[in-house]
PDB file of N, CA and C in Angstrom:
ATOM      1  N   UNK A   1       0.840  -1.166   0.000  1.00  0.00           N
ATOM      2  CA  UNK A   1       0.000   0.000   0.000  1.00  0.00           C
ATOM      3  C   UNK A   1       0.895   1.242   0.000  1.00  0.00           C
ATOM      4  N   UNK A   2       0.595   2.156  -0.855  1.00  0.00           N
ATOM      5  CA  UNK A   2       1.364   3.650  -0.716  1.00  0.00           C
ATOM      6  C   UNK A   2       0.727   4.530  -0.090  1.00  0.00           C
ATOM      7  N   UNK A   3       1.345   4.757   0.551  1.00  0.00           N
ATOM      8  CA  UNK A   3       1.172   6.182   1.686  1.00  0.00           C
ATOM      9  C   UNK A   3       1.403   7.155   1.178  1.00  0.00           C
ATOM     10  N   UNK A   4       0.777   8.367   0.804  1.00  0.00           N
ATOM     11  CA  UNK A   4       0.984   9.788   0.966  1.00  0.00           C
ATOM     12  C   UNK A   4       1.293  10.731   1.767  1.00  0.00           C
ATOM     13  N   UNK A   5       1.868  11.114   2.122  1.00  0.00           N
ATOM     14  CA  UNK A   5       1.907  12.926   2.751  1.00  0.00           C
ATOM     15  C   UNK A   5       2.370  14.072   2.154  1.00  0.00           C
ATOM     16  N   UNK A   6       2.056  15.009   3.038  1.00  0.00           N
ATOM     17  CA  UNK A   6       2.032  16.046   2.462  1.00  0.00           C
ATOM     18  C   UNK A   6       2.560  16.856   3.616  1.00  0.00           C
ATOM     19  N   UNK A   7       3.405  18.150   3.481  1.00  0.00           N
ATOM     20  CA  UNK A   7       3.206  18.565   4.507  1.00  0.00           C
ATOM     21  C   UNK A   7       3.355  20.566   4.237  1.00  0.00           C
ATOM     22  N   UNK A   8       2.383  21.074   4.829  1.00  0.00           N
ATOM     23  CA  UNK A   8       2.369  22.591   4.682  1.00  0.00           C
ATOM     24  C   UNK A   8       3.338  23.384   5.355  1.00  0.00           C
ATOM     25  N   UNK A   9       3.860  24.361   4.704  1.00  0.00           N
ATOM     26  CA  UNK A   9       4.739  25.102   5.467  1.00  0.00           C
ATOM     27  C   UNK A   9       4.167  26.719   5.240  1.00  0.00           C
ATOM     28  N   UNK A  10       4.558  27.202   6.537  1.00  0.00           N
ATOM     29  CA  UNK A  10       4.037  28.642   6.535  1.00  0.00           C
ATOM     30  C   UNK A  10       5.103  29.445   6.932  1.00  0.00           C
ATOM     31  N   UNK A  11       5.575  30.469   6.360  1.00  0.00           N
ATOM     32  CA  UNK A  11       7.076  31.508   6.825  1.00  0.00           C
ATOM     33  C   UNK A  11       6.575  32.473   7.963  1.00  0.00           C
ATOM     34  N   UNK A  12       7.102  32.449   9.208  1.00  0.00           N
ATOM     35  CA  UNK A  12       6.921  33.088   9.598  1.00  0.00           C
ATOM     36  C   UNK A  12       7.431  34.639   9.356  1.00  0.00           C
ATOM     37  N   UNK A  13       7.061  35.619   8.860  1.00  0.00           N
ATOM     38  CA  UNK A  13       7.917  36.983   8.793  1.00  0.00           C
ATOM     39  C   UNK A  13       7.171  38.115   9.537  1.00  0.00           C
ATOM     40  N   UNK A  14       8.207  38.874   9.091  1.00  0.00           N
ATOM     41  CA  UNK A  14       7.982  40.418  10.041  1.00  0.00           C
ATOM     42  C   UNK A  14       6.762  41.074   8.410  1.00  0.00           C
ATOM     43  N   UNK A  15       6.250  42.367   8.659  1.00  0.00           N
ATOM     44  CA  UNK A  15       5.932  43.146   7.506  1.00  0.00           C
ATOM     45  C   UNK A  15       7.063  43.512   6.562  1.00  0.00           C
ATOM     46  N   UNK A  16       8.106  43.531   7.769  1.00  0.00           N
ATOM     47  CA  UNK A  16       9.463  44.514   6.005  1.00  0.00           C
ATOM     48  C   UNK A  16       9.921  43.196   5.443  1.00  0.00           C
ATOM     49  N   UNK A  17       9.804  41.776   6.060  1.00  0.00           N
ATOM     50  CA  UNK A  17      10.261  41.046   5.178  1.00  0.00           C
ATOM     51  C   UNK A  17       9.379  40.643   3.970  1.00  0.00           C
ATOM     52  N   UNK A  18       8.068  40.412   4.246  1.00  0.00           N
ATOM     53  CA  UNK A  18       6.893  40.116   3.153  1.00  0.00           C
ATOM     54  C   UNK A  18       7.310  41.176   2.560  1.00  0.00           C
ATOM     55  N   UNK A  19       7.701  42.967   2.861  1.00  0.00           N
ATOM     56  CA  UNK A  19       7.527  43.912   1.685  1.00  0.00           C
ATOM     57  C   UNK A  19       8.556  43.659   0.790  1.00  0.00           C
ATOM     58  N   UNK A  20       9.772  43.066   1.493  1.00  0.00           N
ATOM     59  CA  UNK A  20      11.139  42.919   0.271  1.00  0.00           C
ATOM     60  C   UNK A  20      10.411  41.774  -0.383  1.00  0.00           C
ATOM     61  N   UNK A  21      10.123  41.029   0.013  1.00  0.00           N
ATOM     62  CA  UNK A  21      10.089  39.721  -1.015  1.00  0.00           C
ATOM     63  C   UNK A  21       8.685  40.017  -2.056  1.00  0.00           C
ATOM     64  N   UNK A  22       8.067  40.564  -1.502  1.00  0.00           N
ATOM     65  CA  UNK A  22       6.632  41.744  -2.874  1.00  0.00           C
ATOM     66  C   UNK A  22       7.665  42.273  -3.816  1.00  0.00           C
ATOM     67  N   UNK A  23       8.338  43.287  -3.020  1.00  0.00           N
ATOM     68  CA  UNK A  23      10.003  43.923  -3.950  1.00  0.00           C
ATOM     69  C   UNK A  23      10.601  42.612  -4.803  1.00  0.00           C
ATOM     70  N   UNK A  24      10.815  41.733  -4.348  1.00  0.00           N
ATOM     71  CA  UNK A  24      11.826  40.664  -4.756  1.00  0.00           C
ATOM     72  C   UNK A  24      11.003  40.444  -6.202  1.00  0.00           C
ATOM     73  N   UNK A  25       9.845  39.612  -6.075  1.00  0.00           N
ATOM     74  CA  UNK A  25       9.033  38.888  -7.237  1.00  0.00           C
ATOM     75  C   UNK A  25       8.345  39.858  -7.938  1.00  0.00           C
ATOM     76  N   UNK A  26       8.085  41.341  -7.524  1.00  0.00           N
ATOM     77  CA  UNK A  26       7.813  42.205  -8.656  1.00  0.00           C
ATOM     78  C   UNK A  26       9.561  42.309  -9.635  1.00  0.00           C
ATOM     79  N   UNK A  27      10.292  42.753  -8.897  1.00  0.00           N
ATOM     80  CA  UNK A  27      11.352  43.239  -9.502  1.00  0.00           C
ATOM     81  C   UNK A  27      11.838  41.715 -10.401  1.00  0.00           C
ATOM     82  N   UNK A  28      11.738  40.536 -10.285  1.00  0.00           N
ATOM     83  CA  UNK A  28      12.277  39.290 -11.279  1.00  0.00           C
ATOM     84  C   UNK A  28      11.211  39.388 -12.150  1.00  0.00           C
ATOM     85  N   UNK A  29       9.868  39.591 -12.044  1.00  0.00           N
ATOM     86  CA  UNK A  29       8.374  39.712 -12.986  1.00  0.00           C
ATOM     87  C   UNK A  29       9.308  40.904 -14.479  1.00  0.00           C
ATOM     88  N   UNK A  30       9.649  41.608 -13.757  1.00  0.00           N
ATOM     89  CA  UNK A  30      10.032  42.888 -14.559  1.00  0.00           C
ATOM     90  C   UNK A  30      10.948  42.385 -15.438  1.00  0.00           C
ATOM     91  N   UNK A  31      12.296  41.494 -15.142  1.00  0.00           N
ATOM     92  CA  UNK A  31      13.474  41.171 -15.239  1.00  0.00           C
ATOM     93  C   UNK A  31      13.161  40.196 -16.432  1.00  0.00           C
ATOM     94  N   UNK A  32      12.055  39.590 -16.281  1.00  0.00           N
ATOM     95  CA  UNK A  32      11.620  38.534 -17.134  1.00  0.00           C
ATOM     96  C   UNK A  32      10.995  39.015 -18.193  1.00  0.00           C
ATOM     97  N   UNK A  33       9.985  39.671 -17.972  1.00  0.00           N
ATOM     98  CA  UNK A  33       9.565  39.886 -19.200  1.00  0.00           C
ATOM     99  C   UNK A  33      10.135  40.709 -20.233  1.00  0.00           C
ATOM    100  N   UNK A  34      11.186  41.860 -19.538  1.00  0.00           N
ATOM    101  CA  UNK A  34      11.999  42.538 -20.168  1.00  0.00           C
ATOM    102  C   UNK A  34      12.915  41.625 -20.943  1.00  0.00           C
ATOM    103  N   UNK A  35      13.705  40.095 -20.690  1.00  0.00           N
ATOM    104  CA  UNK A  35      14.221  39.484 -20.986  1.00  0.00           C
ATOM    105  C   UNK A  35      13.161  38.849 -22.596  1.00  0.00           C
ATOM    106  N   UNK A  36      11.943  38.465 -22.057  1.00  0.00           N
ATOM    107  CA  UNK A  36      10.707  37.766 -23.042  1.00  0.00           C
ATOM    108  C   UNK A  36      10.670  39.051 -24.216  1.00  0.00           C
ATOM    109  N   UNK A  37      10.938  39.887 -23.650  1.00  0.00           N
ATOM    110  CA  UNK A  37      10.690  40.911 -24.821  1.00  0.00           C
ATOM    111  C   UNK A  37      11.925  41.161 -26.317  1.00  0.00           C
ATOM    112  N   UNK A  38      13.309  41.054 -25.309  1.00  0.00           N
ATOM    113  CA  UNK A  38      14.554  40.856 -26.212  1.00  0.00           C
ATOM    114  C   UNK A  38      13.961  39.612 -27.032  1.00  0.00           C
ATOM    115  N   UNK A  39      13.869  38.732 -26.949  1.00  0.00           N
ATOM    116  CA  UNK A  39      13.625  37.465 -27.494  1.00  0.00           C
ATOM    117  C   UNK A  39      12.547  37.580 -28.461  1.00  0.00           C
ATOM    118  N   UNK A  40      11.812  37.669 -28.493  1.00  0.00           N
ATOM    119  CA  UNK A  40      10.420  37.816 -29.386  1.00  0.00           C
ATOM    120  C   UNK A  40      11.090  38.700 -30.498  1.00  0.00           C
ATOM    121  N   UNK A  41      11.564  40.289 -30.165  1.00  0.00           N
ATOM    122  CA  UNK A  41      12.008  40.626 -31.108  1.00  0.00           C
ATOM    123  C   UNK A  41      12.828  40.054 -31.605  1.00  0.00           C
ATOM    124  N   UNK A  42      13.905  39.660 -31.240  1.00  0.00           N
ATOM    125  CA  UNK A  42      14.859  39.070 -31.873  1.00  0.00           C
ATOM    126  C   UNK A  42      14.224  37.871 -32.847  1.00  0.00           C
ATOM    127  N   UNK A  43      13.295  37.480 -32.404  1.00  0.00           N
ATOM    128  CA  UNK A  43      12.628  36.387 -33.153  1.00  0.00           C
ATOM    129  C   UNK A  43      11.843  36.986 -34.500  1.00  0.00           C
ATOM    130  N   UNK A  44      11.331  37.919 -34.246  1.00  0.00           N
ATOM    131  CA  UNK A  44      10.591  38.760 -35.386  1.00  0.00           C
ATOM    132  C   UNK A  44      11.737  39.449 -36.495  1.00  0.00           C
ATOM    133  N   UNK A  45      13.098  39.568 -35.795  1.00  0.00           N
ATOM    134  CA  UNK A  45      14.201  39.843 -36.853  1.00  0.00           C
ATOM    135  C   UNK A  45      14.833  39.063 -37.175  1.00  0.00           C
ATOM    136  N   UNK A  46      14.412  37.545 -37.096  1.00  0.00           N
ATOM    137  CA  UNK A  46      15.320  36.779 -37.635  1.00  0.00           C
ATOM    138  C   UNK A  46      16.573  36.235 -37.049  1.00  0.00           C
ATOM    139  N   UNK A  47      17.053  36.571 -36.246  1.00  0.00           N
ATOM    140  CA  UNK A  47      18.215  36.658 -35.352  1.00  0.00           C
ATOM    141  C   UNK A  47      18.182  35.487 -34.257  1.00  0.00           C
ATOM    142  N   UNK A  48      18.940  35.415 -33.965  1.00  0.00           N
ATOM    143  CA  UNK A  48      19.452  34.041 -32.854  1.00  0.00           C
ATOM    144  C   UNK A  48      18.680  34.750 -31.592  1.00  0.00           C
ATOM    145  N   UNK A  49      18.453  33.681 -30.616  1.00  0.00           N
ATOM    146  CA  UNK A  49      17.775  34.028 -29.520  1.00  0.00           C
ATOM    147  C   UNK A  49      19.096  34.519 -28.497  1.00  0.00           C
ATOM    148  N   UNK A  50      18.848  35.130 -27.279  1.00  0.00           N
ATOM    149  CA  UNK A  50      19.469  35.842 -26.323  1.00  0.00           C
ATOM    150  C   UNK A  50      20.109  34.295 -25.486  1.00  0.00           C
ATOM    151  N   UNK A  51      21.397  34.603 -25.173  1.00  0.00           N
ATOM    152  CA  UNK A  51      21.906  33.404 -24.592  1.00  0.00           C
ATOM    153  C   UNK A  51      21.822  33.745 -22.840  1.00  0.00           C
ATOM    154  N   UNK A  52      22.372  32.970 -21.921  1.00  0.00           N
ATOM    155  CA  UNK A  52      22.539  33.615 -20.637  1.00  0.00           C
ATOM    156  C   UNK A  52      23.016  35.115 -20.477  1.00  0.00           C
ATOM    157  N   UNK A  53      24.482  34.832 -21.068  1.00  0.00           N
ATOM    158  CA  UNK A  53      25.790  35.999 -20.769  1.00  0.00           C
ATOM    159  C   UNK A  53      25.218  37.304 -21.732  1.00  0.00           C
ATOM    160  N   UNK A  54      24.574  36.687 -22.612  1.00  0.00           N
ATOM    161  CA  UNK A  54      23.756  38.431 -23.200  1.00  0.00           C
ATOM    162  C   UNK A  54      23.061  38.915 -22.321  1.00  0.00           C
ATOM    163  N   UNK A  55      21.967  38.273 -21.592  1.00  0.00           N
ATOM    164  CA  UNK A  55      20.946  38.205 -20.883  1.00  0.00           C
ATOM    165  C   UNK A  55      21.136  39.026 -19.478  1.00  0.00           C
ATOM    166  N   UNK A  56      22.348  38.556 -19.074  1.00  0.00           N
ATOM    167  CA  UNK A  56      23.469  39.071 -17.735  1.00  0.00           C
ATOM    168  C   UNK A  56      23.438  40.340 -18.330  1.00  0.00           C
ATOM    169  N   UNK A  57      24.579  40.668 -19.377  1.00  0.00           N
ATOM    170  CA  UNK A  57      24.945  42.067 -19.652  1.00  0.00           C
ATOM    171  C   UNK A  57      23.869  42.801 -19.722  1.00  0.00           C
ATOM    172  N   UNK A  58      22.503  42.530 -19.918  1.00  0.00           N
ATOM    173  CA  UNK A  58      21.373  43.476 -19.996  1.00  0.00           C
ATOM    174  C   UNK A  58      20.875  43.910 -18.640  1.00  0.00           C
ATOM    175  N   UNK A  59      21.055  42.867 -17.980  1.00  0.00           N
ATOM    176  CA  UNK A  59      20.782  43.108 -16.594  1.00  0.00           C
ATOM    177  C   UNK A  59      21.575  44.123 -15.655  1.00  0.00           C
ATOM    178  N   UNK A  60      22.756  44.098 -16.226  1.00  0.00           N
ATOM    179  CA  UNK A  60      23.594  44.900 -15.906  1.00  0.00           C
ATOM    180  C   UNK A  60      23.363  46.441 -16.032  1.00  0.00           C
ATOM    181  N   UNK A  61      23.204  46.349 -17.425  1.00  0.00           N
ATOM    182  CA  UNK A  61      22.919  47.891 -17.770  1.00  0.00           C
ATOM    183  C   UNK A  61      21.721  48.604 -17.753  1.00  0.00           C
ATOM    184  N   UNK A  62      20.733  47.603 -17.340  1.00  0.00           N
ATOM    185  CA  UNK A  62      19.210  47.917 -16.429  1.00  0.00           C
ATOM    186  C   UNK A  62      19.634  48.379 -15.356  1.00  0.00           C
ATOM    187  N   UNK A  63      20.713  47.738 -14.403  1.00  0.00           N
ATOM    188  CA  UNK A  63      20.417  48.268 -13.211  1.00  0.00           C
ATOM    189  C   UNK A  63      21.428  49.098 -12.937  1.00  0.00           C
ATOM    190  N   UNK A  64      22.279  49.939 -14.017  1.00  0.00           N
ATOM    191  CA  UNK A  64      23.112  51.067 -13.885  1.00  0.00           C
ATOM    192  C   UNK A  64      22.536  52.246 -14.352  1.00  0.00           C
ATOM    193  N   UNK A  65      21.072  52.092 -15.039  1.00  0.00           N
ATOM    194  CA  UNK A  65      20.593  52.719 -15.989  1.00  0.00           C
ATOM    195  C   UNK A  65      19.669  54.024 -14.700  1.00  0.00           C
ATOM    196  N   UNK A  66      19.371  54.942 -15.059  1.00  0.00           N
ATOM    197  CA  UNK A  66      18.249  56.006 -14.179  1.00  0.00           C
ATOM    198  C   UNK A  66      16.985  55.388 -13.989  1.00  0.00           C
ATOM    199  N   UNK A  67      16.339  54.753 -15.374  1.00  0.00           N
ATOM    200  CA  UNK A  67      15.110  54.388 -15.503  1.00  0.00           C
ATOM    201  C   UNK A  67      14.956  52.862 -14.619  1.00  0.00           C
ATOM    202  N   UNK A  68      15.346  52.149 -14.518  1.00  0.00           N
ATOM    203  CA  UNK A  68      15.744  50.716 -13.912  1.00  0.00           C
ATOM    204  C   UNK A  68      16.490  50.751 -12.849  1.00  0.00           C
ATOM    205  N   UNK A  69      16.836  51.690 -12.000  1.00  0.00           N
ATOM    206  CA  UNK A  69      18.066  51.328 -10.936  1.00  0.00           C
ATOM    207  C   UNK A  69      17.341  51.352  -9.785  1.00  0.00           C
ATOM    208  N   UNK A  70      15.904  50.861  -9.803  1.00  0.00           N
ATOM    209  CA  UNK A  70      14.864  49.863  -8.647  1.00  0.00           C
ATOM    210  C   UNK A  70      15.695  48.429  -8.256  1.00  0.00           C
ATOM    211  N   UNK A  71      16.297  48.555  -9.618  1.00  0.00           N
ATOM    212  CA  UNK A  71      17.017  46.875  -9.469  1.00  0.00           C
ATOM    213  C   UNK A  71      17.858  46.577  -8.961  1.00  0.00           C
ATOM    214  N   UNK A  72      18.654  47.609  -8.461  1.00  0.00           N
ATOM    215  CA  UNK A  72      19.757  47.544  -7.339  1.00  0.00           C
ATOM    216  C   UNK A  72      19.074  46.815  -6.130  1.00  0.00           C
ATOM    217  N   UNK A  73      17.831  47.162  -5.961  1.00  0.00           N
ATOM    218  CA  UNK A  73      17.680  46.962  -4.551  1.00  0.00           C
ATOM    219  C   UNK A  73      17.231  45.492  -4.043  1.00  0.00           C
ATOM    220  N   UNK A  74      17.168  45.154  -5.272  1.00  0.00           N
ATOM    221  CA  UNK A  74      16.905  43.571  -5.510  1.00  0.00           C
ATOM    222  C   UNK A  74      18.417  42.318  -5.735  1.00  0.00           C
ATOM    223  N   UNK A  75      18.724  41.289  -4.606  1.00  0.00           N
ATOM    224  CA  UNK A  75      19.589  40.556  -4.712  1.00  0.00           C
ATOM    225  C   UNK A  75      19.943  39.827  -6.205  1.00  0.00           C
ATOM    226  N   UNK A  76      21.073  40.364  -6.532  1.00  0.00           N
ATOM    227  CA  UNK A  76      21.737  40.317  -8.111  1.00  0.00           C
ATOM    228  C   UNK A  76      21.418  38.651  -8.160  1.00  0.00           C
ATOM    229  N   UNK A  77      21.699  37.325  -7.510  1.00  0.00           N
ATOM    230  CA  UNK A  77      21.465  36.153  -8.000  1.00  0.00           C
ATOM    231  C   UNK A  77      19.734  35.471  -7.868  1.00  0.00           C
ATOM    232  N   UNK A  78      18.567  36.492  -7.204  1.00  0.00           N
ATOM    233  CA  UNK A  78      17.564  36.605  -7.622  1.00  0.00           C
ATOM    234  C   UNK A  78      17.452  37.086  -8.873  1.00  0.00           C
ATOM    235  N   UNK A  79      18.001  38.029  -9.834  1.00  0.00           N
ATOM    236  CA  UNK A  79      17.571  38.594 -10.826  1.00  0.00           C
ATOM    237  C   UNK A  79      18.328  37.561 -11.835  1.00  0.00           C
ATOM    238  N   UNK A  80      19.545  37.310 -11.560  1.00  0.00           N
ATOM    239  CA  UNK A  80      20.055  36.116 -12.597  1.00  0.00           C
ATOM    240  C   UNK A  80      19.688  35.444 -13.061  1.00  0.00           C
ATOM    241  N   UNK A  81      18.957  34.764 -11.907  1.00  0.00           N
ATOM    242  CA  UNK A  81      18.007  33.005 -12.620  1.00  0.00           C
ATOM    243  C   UNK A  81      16.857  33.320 -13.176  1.00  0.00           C
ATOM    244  N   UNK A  82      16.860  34.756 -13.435  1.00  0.00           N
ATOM    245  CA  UNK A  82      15.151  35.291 -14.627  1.00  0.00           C
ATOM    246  C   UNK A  82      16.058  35.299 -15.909  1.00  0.00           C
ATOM    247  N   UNK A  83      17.449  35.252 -15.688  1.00  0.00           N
ATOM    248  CA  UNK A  83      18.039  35.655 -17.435  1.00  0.00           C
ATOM    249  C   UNK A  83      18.119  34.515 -18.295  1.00  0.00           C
ATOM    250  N   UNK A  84      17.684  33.300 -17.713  1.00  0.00           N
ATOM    251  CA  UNK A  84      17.599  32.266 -18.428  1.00  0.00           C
ATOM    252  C   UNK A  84      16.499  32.395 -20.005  1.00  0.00           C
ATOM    253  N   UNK A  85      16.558  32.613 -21.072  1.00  0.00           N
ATOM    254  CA  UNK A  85      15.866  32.884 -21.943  1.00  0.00           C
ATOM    255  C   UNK A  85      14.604  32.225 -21.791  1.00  0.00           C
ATOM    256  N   UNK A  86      13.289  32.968 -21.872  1.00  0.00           N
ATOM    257  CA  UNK A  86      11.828  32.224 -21.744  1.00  0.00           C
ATOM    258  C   UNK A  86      11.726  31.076 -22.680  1.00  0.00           C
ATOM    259  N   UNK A  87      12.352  31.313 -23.885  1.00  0.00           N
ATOM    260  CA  UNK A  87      11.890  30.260 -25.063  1.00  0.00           C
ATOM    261  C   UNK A  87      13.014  29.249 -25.062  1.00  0.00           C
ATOM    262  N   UNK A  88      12.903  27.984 -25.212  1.00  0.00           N
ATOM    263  CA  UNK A  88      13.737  27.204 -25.052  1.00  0.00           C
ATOM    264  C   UNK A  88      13.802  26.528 -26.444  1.00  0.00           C
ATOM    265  N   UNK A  89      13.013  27.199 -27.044  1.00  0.00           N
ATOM    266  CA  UNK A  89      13.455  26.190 -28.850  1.00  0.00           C
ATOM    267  C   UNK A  89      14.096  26.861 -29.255  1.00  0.00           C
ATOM    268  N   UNK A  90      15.356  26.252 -29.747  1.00  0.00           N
ATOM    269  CA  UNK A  90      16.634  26.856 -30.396  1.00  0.00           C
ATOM    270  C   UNK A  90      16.598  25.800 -31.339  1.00  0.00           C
ATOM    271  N   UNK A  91      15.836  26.459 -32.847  1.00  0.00           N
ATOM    272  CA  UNK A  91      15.662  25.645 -34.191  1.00  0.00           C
ATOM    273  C   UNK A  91      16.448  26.583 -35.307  1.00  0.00           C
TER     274      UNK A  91
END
């Protein structure tokens, strides 16, 4: 016979920690789709899709930039693992 479980976990936090981590997953939401967006175009021009290390350097210059430098305030290897390209068919 197989047994199941399951088991729930609940974080305990303060308010400023729930507000960084609201901060956290808005600011990768952003990171991503800004990333989904390189890609599509690039797809509409014909062009090779965005690799990691492109993906990095954009991130970079988002968050040195006036308009984007929200992204400082967000932990750099949270924003990394959004630079993974959305589309994974490389035909």
């Amino acid at each position: 016979m197989l047994i199941r479980k399951a088991y729930k976990y609940k974080l305990k936090t303060t308010p400023d920690i729930e507000q960084k981590l609201v901060n956290f997953s808005g600011q990768t939401r952003f990171v991503w789709n800004k990333v989904l967006a390189l890609c599509l175009s690039r797809l509409e021009d014909k062009q090779n899709l965005l690799w990691y290390n492109e993906a990095a350097y954009w991130l970079t210059l988002w968050k040195s930039s006036d308009d984007f430098g929200f992204l400082k305030d967000c932990h750099s290897q949270v924003l990394q693992q959004k630079c993974n390209p959305p589309i994974y068919n490389r035909s």
